[in-house]
Protein backbone atom coordinates (compact mmCIF):
# COMPACT_ATOMS: atom_id res chain seq x y z
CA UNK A 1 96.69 41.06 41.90
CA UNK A 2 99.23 40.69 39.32
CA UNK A 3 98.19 43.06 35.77
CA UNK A 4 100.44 40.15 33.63
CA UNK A 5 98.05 37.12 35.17
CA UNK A 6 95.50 35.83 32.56
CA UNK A 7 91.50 36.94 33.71
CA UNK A 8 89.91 33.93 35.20
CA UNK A 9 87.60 31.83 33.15
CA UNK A 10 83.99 32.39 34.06
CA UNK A 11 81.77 29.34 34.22
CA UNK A 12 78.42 28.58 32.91
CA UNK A 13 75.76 27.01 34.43
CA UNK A 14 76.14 23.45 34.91
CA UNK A 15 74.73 21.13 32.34
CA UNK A 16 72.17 18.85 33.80
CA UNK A 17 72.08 15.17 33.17
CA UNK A 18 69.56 14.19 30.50
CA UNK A 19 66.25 13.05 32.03
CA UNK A 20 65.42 9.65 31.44
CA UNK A 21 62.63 9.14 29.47
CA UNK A 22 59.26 8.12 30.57
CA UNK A 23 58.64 5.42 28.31
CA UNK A 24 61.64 3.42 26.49
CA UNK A 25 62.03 3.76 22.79
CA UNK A 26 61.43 0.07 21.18
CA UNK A 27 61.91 1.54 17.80
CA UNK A 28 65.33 0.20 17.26
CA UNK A 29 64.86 -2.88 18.69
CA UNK A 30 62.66 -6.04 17.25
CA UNK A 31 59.53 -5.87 19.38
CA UNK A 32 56.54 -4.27 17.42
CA UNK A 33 54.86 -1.09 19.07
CA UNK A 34 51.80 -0.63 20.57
CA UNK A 35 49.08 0.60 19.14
CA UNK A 36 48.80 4.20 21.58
CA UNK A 37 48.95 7.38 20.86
CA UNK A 38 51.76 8.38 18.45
CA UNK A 39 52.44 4.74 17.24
CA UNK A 40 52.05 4.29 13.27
CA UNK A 41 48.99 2.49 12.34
CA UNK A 42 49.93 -0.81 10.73
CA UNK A 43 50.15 -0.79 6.58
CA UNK A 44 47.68 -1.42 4.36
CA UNK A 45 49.15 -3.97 2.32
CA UNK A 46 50.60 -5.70 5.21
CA UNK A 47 50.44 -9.78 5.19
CA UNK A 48 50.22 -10.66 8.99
CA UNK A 49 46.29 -9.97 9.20
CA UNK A 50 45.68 -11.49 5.66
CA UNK A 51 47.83 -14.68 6.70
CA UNK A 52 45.67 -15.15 9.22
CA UNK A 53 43.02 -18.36 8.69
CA UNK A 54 39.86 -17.46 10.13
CA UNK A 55 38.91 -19.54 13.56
CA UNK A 56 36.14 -21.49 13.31
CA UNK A 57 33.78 -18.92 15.02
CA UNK A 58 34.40 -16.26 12.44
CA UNK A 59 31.30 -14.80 10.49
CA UNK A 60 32.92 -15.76 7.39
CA UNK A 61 33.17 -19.71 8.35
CA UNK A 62 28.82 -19.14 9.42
CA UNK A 63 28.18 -18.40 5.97
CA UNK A 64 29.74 -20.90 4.16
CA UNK A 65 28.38 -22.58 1.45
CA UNK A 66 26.49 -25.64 3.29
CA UNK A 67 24.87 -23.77 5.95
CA UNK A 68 23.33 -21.06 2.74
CA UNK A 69 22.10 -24.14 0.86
CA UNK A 70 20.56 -25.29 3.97
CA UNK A 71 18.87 -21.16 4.35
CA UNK A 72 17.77 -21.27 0.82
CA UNK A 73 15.72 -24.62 1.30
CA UNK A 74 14.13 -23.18 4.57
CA UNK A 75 13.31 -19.91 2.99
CA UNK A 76 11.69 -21.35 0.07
CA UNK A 77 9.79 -24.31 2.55
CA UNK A 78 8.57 -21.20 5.01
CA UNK A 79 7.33 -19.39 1.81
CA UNK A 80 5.28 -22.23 0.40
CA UNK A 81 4.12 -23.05 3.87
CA UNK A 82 2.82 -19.17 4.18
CA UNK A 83 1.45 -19.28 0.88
CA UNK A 84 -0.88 -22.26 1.84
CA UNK A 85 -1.95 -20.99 5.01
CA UNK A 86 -2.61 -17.27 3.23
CA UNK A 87 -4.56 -19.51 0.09
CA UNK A 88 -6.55 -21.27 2.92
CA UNK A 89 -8.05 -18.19 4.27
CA UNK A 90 -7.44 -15.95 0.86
CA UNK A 91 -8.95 -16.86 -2.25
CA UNK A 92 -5.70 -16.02 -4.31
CA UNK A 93 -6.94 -17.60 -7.17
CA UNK A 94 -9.97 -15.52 -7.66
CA UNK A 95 -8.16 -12.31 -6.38
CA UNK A 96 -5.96 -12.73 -9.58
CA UNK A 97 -9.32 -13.10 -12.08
CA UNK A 98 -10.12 -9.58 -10.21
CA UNK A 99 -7.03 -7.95 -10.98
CA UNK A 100 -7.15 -9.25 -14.70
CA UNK A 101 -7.27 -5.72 -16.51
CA UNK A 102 -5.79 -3.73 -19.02
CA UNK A 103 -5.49 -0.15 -20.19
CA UNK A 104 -8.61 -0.46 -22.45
CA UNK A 105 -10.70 -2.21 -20.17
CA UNK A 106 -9.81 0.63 -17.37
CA UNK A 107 -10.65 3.31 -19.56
CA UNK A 108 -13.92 1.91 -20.93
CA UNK A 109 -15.09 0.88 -17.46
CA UNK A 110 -14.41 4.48 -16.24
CA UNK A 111 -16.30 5.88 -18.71
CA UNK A 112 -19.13 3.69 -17.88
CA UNK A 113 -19.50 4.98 -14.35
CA UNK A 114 -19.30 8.10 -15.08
CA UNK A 115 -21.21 8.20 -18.12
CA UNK A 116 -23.99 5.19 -18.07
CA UNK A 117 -26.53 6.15 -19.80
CA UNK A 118 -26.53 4.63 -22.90
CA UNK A 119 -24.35 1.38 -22.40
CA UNK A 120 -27.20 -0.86 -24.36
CA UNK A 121 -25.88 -4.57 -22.82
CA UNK A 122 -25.53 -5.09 -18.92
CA UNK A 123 -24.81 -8.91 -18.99
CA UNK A 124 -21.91 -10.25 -18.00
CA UNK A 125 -20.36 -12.63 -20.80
CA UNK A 126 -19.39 -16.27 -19.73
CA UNK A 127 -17.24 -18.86 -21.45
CA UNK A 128 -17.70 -22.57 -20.40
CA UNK A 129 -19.82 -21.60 -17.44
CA UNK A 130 -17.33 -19.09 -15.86
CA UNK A 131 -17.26 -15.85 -16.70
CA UNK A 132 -14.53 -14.25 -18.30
CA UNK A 133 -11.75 -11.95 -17.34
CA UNK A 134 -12.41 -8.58 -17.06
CA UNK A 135 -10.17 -6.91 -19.93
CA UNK A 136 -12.57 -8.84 -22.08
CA UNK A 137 -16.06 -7.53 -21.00
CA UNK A 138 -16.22 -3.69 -19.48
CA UNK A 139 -19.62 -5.33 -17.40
CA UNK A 140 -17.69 -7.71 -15.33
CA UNK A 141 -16.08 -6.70 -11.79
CA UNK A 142 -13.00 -5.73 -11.17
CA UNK A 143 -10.91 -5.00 -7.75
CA UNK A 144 -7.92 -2.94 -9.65
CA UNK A 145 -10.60 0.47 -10.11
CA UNK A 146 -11.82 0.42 -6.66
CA UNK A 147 -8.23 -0.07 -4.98
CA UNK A 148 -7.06 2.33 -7.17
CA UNK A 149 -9.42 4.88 -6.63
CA UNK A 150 -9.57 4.42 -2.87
CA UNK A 151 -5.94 5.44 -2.52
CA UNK A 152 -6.59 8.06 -4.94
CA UNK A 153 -9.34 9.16 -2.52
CA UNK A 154 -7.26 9.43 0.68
CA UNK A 155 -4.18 11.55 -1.11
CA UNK A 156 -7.02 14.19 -2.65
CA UNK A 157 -8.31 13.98 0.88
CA UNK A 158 -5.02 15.29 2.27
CA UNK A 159 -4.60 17.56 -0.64
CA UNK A 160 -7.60 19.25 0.15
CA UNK A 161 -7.04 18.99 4.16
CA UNK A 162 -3.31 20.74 3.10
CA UNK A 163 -5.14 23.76 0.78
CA UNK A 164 -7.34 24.16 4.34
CA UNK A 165 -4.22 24.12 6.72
CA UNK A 166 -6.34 21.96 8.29
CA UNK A 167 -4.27 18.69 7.57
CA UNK A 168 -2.21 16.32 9.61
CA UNK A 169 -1.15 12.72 10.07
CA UNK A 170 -4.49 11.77 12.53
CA UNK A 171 -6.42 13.75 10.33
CA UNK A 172 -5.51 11.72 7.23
CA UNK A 173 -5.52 8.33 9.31
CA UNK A 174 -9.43 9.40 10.43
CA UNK A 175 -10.11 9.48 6.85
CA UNK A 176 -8.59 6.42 5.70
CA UNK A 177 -10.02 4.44 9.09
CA UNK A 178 -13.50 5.74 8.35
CA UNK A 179 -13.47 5.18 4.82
CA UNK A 180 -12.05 1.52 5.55
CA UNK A 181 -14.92 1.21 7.85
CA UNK A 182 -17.66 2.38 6.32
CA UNK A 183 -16.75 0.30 2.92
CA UNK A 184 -16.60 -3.24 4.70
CA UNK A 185 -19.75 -2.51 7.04
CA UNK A 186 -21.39 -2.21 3.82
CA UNK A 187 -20.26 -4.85 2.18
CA UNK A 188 -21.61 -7.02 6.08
CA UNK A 189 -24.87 -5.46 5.56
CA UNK A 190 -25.48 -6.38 2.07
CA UNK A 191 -24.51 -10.15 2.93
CA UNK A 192 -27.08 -9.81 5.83
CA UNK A 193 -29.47 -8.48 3.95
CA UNK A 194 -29.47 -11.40 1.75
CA UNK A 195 -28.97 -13.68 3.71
CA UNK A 196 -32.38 -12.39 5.87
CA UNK A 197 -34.61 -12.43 2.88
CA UNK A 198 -32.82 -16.05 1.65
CA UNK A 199 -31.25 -14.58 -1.82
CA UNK A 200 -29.29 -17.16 -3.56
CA UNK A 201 -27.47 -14.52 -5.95
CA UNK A 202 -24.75 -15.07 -7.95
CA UNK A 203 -22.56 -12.04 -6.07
CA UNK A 204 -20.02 -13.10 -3.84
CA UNK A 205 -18.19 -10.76 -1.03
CA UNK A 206 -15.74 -9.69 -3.80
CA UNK A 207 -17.91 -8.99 -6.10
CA UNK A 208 -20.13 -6.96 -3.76
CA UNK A 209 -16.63 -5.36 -2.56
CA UNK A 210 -15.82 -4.35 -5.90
CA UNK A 211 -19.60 -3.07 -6.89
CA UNK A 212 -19.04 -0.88 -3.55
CA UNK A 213 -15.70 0.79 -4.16
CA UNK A 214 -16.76 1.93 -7.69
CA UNK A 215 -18.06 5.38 -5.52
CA UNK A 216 -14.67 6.35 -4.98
CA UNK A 217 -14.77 6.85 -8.71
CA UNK A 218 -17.35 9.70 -8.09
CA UNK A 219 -16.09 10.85 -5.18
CA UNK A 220 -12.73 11.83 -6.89
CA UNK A 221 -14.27 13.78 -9.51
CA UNK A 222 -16.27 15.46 -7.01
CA UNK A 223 -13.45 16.34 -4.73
CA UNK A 224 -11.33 17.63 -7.97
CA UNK A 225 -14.03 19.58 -9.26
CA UNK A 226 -14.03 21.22 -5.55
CA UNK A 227 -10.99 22.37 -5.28
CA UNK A 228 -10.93 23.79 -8.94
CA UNK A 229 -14.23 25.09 -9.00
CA UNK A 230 -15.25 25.44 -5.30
CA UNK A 231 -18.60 24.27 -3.28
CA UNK A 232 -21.03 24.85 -6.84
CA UNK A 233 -18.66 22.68 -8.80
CA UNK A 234 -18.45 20.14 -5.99
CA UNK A 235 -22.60 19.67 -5.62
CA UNK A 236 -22.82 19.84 -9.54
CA UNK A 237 -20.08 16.99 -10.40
CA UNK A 238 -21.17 15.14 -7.15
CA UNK A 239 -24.71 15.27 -8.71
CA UNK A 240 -23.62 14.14 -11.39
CA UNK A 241 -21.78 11.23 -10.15
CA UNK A 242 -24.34 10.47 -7.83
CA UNK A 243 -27.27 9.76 -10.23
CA UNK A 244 -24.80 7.93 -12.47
CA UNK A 245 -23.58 5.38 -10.03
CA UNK A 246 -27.20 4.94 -9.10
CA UNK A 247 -27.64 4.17 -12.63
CA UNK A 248 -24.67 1.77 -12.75
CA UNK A 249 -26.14 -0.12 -9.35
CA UNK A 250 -29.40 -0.80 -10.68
CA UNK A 251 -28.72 -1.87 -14.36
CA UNK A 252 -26.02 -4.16 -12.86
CA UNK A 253 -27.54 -5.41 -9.52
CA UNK A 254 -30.74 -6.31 -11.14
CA UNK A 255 -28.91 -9.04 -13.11
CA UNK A 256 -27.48 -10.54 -10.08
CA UNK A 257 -29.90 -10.22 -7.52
CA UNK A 258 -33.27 -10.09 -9.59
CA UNK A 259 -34.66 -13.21 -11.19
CA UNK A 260 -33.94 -14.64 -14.77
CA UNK A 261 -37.63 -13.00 -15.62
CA UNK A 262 -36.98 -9.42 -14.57
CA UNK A 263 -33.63 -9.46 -15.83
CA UNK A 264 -35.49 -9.88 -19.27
CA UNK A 265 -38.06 -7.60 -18.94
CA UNK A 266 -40.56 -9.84 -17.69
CA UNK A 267 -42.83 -8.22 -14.99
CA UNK A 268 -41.68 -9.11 -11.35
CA UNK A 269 -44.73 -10.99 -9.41
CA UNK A 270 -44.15 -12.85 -6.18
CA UNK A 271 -42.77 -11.66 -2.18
CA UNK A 272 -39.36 -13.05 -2.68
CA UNK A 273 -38.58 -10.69 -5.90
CA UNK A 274 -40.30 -7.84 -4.14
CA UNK A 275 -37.83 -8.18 -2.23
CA UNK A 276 -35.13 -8.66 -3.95
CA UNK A 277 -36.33 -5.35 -6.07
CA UNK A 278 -36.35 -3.73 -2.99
CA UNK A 279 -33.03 -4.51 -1.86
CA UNK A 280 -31.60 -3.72 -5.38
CA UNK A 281 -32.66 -0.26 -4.60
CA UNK A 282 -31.58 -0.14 -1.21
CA UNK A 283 -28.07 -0.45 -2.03
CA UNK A 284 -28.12 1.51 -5.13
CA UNK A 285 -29.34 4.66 -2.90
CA UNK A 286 -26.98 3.71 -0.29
CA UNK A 287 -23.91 4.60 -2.35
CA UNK A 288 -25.18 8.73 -3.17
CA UNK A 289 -25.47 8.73 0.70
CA UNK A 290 -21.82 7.45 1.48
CA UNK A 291 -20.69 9.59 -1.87
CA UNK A 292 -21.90 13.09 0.00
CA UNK A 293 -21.13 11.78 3.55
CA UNK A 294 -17.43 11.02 2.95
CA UNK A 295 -16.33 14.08 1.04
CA UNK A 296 -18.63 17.46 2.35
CA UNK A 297 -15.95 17.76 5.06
CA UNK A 298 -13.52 18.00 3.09
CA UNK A 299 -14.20 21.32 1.82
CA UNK A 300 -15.44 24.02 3.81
């Protein structure tokens, strides 16, 4: 080997060809990409999708303005259509004379059941040979109080269920139920009643629906007075409650069911208002019985 010769170039490895790629690049060419993964979502302010004219199918072309007009009118024909068939079996009309109160009028009427000892005039006031709304005479029935104070009844009833850890949804729906229940078999009996011993009475269903949720009034201050004061303040404000709604059932039922002669003073002679007497009584000691029976298991 000659010492004056050049070394010999080494090689490298040999460069490979460059793989061809698995998907061509359309980048650089007019055709748009697809939208897979890596490809850039279209802009926001782009004008292809807003050039667009919706196809007749579209939700936007359903809602035009025609086909709402032609909603509205069948909305507002269903309504009145309802409203006739609900007024048909519903006295609207007198539900609304019902629920004609005010603040003063709920107060006074409250303090009446609780407190009815010395109210001095039971008679309901009449103008034109109808009687008048009840935010203008504390004597007349109402349907606002009794609503009122039969939800007010089934919250306190879960309130004092919850104090017990004895309270859950069924529990609270028994209540409610059985309240419901006992309140409109009531109401059936009375209208038997009378309608057994042939009482022409100026009380209709609502009226004796409304005479029988004024308990609930009682009932609350009972159950409040319970869980304050425990089982002696319970029996004494129930007590108390119960002799006053007896109070408020006679003086008022007596005027309704009683003749014009007894509701003057006038001594009561005859079957027919021994009767009716009777029955007056009957349902005023009816509501000290419901009173006890739907709140003493409530507190233990």
């Amino acid at each position: 080997m000659d010492p004056a010769a050049p070394p010999p170039k080494r090689r490298g490895p040999a460069r490979l060809a460059d793989p061809r790629p698995l998907f061509e690049d359309t980048s650089a060419t007019g055709a748009s990409p697809g939208r897979g993964f890596g490809a850039p979502p279209p802009p926001s302010g782009s004008s292809s999708s807003s050039a667009v004219p919706p196809f007749p199918g579209a939700p936007g072309a359903f809602l035009s303005e025609p086909v709402s007009s032609l909603a509205a009118a069948y909305g507002s024909s269903l309504a009145s259509h309802v409203e006739g068939n609900l007024g048909r079996w519903v006295p609207v009309g007198k539900l609304k004379y019902y629920f004609a109160v005010d603040t003063v009028y709920v107060g006074r009427k409250l303090r009446l059941l609780v407190f009815p000892f010395g109210h001095p005039d039971w008679q309901v006031r009449y103008q034109q040979d109808a009687p008048v709304a009840p935010r203008f005479d504390v004597n007349a029935p109402d349907l606002y109080i009794p609503a009122m104070a039969f939800l007010t009844y089934i919250l306190l009833a879960g309130l004092a269920l919850g104090t017990q850890n004895r309270f859950s949804p069924d529990s609270l729906g028994l209540v409610a139920s059985s309240a419901l229940a006992w309140l409109l078999l009531e109401v059936l009996s009375v209208l038997l009643s009378l309608y057994l011993v042939s009482v022409s009475a100026e009380l209709s269903p609502i009226d004796l629906l409304a005479f029988a949720g004024y308990k609930y009034v009682g009932m609350i201050v009972g159950l409040v007075a319970g869980l304050l004061l425990g089982r002696v303040g319970y029996y004494v404000a129930l007590s108390w409650c119960c002799l006053s709604i007896f109070i408020f059932m006679i003086r008022t039922l007596r005027l309704k069911l009683l003749s014009e002669a007894a509701a003057e003073g006038v001594l009561v002679r005859g079957a027919k208002n021994q009767l009716r007497m009777y029955l007056t009584m009957a349902i005023a000691a009816a509501q000290p019985l419901f009173m006890y029976w739907l709140t003493f298991h409530l507190l233990r």
